[in-house]
N, C-alpha and C. Protein backbone atom coordinates (compact mmCIF):
# COMPACT_ATOMS: atom_id res chain seq x y z
N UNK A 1 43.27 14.88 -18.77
CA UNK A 1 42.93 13.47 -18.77
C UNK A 1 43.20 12.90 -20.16
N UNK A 2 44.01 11.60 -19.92
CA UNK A 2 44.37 10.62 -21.74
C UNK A 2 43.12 10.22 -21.40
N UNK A 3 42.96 10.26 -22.91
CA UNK A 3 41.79 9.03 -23.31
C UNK A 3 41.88 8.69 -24.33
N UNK A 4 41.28 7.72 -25.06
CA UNK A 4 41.25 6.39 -25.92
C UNK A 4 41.33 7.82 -27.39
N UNK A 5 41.77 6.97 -28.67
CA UNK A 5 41.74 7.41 -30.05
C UNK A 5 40.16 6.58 -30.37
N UNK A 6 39.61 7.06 -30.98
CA UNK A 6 37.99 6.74 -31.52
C UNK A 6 38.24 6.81 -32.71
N UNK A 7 37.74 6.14 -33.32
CA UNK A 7 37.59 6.47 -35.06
C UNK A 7 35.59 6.52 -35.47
N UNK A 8 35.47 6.90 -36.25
CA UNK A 8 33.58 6.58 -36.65
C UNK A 8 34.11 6.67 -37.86
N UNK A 9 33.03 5.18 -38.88
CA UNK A 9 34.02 5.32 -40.19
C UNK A 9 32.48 5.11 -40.68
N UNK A 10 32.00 5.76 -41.69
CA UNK A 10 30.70 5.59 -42.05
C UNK A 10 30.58 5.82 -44.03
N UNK A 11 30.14 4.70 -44.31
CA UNK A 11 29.54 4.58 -46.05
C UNK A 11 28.16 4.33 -46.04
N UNK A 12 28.22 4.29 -47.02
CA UNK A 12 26.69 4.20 -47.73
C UNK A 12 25.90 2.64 -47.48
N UNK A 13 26.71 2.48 -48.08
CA UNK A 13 26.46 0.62 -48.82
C UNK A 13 27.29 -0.32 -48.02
N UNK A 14 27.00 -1.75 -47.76
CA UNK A 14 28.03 -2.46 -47.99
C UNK A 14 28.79 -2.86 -48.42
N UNK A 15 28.47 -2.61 -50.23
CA UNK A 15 29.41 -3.06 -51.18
C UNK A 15 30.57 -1.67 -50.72
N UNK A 16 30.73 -0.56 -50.34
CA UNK A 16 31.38 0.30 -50.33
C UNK A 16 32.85 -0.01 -49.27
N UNK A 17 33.79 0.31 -49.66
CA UNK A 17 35.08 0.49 -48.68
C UNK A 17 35.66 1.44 -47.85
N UNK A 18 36.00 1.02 -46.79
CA UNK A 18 35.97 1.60 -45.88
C UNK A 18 37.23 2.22 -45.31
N UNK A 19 38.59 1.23 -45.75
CA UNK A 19 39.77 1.44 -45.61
C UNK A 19 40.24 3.29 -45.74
N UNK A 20 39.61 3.74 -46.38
CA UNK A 20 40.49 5.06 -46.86
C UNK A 20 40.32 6.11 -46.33
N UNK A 21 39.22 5.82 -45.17
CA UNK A 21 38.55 6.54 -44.28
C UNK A 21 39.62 7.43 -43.01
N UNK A 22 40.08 6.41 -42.48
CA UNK A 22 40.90 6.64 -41.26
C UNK A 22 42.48 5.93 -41.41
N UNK A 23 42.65 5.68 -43.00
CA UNK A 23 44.02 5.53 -43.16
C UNK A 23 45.14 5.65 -42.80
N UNK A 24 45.98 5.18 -41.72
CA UNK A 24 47.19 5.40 -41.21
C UNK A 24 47.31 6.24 -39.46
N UNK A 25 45.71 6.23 -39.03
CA UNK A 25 45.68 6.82 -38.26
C UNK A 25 45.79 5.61 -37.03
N UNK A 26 46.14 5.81 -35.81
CA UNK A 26 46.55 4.88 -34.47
C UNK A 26 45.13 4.83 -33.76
N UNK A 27 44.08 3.81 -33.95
CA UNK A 27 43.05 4.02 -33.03
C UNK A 27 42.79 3.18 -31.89
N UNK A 28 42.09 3.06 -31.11
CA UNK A 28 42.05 2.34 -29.85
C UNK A 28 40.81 1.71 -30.40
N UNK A 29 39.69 2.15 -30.91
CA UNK A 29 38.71 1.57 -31.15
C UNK A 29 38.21 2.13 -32.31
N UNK A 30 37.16 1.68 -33.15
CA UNK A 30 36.51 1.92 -34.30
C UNK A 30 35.24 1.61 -34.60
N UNK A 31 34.16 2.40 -34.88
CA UNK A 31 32.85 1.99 -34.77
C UNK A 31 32.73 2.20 -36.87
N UNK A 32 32.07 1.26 -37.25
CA UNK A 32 31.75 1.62 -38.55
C UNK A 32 30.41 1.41 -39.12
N UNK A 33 29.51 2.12 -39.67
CA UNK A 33 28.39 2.04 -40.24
C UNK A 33 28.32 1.90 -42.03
N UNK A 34 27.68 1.12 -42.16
CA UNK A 34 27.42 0.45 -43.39
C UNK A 34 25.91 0.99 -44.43
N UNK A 35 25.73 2.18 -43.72
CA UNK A 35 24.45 2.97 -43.78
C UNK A 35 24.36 4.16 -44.26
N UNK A 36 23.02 4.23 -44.72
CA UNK A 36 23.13 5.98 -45.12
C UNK A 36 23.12 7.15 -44.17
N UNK A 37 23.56 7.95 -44.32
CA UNK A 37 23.68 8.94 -43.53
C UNK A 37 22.23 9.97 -43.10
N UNK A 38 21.59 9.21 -43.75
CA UNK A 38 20.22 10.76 -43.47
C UNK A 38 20.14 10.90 -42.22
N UNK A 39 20.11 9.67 -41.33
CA UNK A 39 19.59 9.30 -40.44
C UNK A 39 20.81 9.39 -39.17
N UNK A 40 20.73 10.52 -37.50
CA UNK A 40 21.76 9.70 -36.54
C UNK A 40 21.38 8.53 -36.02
N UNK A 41 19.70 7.94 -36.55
CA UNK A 41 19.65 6.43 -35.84
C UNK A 41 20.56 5.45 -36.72
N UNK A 42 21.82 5.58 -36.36
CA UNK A 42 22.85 4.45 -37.03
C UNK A 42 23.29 3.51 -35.90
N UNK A 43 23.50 2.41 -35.88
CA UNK A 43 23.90 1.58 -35.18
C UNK A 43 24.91 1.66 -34.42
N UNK A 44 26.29 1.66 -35.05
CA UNK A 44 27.27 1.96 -34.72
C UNK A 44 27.53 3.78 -33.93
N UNK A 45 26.42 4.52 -34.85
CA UNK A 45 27.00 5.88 -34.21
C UNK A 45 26.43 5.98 -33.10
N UNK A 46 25.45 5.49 -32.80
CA UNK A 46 25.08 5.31 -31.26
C UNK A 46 25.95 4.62 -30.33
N UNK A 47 26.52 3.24 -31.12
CA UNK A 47 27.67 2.96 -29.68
C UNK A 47 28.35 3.71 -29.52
N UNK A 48 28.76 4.29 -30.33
CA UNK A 48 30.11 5.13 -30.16
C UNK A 48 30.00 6.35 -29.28
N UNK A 49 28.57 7.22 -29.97
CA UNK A 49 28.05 7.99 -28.97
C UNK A 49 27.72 7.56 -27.31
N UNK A 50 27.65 6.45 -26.84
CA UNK A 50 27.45 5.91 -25.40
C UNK A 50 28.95 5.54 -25.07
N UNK A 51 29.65 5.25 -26.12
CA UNK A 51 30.85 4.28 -25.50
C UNK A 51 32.02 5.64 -24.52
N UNK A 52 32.36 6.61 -25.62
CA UNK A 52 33.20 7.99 -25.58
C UNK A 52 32.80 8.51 -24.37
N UNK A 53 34.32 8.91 -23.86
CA UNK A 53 34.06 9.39 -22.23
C UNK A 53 35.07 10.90 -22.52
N UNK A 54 34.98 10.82 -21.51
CA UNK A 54 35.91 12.68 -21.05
C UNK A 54 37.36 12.21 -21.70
N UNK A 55 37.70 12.93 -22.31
CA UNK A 55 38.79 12.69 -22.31
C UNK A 55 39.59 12.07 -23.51
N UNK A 56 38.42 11.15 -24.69
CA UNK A 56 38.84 10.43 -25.54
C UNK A 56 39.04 11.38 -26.65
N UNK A 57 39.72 10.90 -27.90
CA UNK A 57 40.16 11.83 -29.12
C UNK A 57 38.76 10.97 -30.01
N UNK A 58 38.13 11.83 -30.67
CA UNK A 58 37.02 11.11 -31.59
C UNK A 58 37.87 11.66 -33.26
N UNK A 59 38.02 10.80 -34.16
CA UNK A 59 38.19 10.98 -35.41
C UNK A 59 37.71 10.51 -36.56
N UNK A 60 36.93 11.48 -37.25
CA UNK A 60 36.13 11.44 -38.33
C UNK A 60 36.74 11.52 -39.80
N UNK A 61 36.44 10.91 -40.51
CA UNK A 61 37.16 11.11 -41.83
C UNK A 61 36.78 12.97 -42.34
N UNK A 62 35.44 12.88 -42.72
CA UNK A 62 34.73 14.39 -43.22
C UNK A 62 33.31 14.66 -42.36
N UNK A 63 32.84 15.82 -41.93
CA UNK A 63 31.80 16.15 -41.50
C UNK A 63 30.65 15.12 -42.00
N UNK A 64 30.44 15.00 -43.38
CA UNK A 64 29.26 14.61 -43.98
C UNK A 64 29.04 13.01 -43.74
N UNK A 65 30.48 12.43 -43.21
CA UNK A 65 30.30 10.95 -42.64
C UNK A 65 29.92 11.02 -41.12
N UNK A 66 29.61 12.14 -40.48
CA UNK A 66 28.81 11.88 -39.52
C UNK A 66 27.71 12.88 -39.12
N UNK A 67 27.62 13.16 -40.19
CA UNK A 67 25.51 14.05 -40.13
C UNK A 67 25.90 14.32 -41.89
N UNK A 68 24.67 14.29 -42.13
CA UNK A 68 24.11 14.63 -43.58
C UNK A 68 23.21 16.37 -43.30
N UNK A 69 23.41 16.82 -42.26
CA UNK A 69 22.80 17.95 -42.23
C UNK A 69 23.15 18.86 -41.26
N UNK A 70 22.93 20.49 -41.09
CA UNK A 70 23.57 21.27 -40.25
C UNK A 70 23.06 21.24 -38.82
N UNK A 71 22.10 20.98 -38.83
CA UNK A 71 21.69 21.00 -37.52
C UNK A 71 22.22 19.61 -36.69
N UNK A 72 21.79 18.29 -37.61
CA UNK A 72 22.76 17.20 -36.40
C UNK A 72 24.14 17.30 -36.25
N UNK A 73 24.64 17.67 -37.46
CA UNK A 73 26.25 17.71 -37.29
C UNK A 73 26.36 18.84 -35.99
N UNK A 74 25.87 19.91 -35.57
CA UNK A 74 26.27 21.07 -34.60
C UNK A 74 25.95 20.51 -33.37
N UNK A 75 24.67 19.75 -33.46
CA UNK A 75 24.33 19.39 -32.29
C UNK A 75 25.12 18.20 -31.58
N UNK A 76 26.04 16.91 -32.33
CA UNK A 76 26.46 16.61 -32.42
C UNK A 76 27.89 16.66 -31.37
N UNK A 77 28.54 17.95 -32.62
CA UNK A 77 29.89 18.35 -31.82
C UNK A 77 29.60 19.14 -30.72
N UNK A 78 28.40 19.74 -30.28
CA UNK A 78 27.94 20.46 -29.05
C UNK A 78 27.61 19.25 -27.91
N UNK A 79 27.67 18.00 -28.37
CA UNK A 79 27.05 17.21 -26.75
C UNK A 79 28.08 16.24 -27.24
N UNK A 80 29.30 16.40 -28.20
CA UNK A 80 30.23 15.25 -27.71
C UNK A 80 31.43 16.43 -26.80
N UNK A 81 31.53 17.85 -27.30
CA UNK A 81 32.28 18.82 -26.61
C UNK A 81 32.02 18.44 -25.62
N UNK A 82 30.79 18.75 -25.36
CA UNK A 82 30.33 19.17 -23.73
C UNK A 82 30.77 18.08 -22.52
N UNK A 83 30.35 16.49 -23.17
CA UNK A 83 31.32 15.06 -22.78
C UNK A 83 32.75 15.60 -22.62
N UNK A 84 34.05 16.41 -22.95
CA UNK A 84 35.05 16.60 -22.77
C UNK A 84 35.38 15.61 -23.60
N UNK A 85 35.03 15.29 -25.13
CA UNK A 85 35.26 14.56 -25.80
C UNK A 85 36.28 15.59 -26.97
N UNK A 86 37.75 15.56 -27.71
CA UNK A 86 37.66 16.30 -28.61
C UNK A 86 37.51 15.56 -30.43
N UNK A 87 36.92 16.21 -31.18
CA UNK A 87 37.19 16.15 -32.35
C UNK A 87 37.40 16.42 -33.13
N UNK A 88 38.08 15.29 -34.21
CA UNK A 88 38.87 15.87 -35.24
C UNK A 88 38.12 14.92 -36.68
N UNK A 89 38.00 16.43 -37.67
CA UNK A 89 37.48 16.05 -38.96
C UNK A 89 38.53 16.20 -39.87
N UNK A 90 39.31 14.91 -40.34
CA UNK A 90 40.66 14.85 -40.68
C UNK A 90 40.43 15.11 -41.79
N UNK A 91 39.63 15.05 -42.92
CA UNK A 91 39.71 16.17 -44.27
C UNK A 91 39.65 17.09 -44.25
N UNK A 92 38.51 17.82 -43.29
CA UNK A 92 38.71 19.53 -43.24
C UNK A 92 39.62 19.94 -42.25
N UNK A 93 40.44 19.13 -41.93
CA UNK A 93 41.79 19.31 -40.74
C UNK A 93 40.96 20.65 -39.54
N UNK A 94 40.03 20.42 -39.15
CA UNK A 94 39.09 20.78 -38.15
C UNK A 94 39.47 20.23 -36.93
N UNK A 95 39.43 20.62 -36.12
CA UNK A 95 39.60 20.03 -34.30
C UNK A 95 38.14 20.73 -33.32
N UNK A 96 37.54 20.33 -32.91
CA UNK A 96 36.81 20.93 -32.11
C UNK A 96 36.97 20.25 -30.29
N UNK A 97 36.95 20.89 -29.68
CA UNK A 97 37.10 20.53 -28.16
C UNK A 97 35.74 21.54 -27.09
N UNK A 98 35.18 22.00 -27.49
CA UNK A 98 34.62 23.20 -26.88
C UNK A 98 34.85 24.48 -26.10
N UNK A 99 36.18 24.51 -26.44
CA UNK A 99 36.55 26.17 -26.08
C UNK A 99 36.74 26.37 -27.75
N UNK A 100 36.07 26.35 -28.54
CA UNK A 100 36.34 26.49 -29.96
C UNK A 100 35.92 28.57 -29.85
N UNK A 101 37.23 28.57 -30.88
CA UNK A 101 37.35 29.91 -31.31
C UNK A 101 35.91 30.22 -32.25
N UNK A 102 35.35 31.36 -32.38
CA UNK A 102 34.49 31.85 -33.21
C UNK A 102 34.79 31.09 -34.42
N UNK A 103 35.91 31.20 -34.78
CA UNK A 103 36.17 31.10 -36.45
C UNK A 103 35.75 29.24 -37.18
N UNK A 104 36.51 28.85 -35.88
CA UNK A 104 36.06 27.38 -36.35
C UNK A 104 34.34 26.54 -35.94
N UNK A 105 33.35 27.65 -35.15
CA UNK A 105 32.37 27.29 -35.37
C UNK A 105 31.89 27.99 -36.51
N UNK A 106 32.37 29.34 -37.01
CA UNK A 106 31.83 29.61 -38.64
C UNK A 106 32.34 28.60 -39.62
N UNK A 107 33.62 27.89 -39.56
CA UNK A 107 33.77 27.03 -40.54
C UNK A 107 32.60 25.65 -40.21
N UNK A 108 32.39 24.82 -39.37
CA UNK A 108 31.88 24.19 -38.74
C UNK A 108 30.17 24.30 -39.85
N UNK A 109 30.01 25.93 -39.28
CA UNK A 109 28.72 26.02 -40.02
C UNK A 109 29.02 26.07 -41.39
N UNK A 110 30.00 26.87 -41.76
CA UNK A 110 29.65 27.17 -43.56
C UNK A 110 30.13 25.83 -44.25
N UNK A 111 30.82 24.89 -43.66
CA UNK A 111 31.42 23.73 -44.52
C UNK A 111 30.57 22.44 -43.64
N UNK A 112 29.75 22.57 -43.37
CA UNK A 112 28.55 21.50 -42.38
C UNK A 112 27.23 22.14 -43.81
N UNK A 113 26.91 23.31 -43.59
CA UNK A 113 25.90 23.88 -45.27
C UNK A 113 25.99 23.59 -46.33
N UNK A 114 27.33 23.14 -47.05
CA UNK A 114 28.06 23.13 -47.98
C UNK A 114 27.53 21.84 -48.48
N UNK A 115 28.09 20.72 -47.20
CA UNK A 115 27.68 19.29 -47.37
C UNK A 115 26.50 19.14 -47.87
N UNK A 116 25.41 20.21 -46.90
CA UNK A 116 24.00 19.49 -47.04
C UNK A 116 23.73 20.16 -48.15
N UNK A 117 23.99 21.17 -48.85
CA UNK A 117 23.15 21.88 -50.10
C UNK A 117 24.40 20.47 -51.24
N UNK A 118 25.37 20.20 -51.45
CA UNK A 118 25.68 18.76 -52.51
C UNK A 118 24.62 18.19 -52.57
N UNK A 119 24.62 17.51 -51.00
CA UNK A 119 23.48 16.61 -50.69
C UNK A 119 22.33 16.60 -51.96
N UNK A 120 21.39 17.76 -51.32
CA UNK A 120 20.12 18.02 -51.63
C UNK A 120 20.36 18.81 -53.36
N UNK A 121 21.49 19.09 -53.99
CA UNK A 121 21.97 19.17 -55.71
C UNK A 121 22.03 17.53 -56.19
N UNK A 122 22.51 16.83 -55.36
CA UNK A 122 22.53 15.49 -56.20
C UNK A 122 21.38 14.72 -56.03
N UNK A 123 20.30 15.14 -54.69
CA UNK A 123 19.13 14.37 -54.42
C UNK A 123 18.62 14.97 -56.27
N UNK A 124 18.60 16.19 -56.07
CA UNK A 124 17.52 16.97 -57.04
C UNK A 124 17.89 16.54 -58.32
N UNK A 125 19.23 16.12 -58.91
CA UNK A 125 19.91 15.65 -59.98
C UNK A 125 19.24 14.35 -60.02
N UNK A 126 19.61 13.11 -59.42
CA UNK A 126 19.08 12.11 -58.94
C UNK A 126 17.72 11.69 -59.62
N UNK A 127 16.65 12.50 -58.81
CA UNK A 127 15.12 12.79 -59.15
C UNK A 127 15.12 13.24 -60.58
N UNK A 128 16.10 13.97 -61.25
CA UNK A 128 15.87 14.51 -62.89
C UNK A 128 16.32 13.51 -63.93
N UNK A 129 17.12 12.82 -63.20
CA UNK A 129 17.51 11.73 -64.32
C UNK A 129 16.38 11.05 -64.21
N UNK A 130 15.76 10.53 -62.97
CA UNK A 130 14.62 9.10 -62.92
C UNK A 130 13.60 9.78 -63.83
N UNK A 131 13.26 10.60 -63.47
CA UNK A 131 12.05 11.25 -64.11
C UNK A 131 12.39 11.24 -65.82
N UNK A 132 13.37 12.24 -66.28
CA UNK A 132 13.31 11.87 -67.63
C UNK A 132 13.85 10.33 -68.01
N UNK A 133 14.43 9.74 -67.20
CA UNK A 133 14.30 8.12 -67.72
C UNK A 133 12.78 7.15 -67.86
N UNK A 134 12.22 7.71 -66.84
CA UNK A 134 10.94 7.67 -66.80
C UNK A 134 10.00 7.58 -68.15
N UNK A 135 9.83 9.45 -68.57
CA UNK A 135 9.76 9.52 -69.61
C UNK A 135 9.99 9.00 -71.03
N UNK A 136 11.08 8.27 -71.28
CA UNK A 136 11.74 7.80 -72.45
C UNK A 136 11.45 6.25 -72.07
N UNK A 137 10.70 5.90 -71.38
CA UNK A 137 10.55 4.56 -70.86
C UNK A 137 11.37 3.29 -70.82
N UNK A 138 12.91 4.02 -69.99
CA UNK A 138 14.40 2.90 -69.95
C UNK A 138 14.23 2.87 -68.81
N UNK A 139 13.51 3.81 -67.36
CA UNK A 139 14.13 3.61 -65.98
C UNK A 139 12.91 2.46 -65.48
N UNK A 140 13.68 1.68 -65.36
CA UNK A 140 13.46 0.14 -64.79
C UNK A 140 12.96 0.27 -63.20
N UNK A 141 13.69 0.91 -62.35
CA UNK A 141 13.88 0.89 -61.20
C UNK A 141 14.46 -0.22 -60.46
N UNK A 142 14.23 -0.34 -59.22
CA UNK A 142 15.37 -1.31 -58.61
C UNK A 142 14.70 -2.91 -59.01
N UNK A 143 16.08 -4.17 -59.14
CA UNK A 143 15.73 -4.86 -59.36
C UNK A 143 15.16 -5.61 -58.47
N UNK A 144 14.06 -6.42 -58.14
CA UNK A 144 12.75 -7.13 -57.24
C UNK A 144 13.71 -7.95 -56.10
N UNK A 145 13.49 -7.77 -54.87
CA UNK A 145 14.62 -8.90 -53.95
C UNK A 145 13.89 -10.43 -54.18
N UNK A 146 12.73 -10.20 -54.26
CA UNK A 146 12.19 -11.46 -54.18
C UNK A 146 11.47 -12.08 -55.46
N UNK A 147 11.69 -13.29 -55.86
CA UNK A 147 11.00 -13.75 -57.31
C UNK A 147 9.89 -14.05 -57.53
N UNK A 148 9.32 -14.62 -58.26
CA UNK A 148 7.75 -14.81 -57.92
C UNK A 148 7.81 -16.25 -57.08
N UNK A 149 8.29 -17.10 -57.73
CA UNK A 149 8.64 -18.49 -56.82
C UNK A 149 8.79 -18.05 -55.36
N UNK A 150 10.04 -17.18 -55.19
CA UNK A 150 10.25 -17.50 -53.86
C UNK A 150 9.20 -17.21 -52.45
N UNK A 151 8.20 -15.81 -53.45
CA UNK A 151 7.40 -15.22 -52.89
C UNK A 151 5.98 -16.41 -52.79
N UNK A 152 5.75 -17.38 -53.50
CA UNK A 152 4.80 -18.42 -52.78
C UNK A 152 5.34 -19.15 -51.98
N UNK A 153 6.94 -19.48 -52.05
CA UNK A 153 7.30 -20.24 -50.73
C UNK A 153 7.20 -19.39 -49.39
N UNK A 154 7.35 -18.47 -49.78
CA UNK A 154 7.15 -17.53 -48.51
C UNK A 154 5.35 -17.54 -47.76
N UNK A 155 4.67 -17.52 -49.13
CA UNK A 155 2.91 -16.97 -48.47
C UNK A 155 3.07 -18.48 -48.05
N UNK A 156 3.36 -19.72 -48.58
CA UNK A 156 3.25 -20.83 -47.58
C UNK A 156 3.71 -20.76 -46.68
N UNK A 157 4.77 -20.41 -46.12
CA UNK A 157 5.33 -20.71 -44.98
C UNK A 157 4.64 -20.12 -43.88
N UNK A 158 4.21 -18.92 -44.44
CA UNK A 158 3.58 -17.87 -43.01
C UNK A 158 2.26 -18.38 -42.75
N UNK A 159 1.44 -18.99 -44.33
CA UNK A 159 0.03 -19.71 -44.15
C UNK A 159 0.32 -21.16 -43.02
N UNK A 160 1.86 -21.81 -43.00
CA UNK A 160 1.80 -22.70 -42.13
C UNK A 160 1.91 -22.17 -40.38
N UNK A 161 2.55 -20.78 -41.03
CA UNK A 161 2.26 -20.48 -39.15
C UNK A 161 3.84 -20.17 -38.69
N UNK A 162 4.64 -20.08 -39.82
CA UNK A 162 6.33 -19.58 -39.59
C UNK A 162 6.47 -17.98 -39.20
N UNK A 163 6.74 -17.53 -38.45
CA UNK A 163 6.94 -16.22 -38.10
C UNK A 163 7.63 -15.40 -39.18
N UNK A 164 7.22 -14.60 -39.65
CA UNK A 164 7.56 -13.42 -40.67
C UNK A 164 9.26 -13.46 -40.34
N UNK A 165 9.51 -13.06 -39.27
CA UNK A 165 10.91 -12.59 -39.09
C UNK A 165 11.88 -13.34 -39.50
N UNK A 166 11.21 -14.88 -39.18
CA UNK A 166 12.27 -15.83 -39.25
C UNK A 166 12.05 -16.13 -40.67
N UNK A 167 11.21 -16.34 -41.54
CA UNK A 167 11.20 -15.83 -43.00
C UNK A 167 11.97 -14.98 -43.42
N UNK A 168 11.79 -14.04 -43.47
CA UNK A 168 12.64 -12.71 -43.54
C UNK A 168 14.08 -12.94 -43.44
N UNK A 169 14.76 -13.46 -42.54
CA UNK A 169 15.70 -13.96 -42.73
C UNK A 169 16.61 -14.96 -43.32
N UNK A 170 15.66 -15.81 -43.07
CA UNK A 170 15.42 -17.24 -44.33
C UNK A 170 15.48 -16.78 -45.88
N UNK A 171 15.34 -15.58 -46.66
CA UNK A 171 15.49 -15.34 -47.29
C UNK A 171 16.17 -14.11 -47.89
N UNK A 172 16.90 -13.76 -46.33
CA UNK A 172 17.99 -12.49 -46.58
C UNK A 172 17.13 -11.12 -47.17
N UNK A 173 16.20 -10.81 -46.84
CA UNK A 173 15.62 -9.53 -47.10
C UNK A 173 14.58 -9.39 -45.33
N UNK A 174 14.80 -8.06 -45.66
CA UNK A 174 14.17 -7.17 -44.09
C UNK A 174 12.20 -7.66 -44.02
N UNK A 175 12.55 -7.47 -42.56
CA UNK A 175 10.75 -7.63 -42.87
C UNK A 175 10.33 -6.47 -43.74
N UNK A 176 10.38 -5.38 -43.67
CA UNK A 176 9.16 -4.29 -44.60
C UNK A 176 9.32 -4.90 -45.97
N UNK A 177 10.64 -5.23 -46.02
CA UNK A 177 10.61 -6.19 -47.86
C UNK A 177 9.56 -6.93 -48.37
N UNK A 178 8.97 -7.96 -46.62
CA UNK A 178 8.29 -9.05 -46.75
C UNK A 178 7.15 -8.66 -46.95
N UNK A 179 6.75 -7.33 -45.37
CA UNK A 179 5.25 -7.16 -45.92
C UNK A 179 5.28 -6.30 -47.07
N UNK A 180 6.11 -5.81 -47.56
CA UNK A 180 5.60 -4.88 -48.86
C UNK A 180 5.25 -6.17 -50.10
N UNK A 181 6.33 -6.73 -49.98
CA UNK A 181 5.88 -7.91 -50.85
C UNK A 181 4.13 -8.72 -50.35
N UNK A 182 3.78 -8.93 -49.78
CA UNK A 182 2.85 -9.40 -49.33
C UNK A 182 1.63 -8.95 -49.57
N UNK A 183 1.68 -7.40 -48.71
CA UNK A 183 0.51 -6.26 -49.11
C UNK A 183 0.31 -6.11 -50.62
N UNK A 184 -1.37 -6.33 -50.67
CA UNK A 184 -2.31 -6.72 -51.53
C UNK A 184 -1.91 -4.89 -52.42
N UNK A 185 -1.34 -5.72 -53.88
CA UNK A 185 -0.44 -4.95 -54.85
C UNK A 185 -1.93 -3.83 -55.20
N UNK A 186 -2.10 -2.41 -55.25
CA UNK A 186 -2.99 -1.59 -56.26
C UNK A 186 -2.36 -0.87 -57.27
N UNK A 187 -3.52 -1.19 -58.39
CA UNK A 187 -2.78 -0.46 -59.47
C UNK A 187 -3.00 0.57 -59.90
């Protein structure tokens, strides 16, 4: 059975680009996430996961753009196989279909491990810089979404009876932004 070319193109950020992902490749469709990877609740990787039928080609740039860890990535290529879905991880020039040879579920695993121990070296790097920035008292942390101004136009609006959400949007930050901003600050 033909079926459709798939692409899943997944970054971090929005400011991030996306182009270099699936470069030059022929797709029928393309799902892209603008998100971090910890998580398979991604937007897009769920359509994609409902959309893909028997038969379609799925193509991934690298493992780590679609699981940040060994267990979703396996589980993953085990229930899009099983769909008669095949895929291909075009940096590690990987193919999986589910008659996969031994060898390419040991690569699968040892270069799916690989990802997540970077991962969890740059989380741990990450955490050593904040901390001794910390220390030397330069790490700032992230800069505030909301100002102090904007944050009384906001406690007015909700004191008039405006729905959080539609606030929230009104000022381009998520609700938890709002109630974190909101919830009574301890020091």
């Amino acid at each position: 059975m033909n079926g459709q070319n798939i692409g899943y193109i997944r970054v971090s950020s929005a400011e991030q680009n996306t182009e270099r992902q699936l470069d030059g490749l022929d797709m029928n469709r393309i799902f892209t996430d603008k998100v971090s990877g910890k998580s398979v609740d991604r937007p897009a990787l769920q359509e994609m996961l409902r959309f893909v039928r028997e038969g379609d080609h799925l193509y991934v740039h690298s493992m780590d753009r679609l699981a940040r860890n060994l267990i979703d990535l396996r589980q993953m290529v085990q229930d899009l196989t099983a769909k008669g879905v095949r895929i291909t991880f075009v940096k590690e020039n990987l193919v999986f279909n589910g008659d996969d040879a031994a060898m390419s579920v040991l690569l699968l695993s040892v270069m799916g491990a690989v990802a997540e121990f970077e991962r969890a070296i740059l989380r741990e790097r990450q955490a050593e810089g904040i901390r001794i920035a910390k220390q030397k008292g330069v790490y700032k942390g992230r800069k505030a979404s909301l100002t102090n101004d904007q944050m009384a136009e906001i406690q007015e609006k909700i004191a008039a009876g405006i729905p959080k959400a539609k606030v929230a949007r009104e000022y381009k930050c998520s609700r938890e932004t709002l109630y974190k901003y909101l919830r009574p600050q301890s020091d």
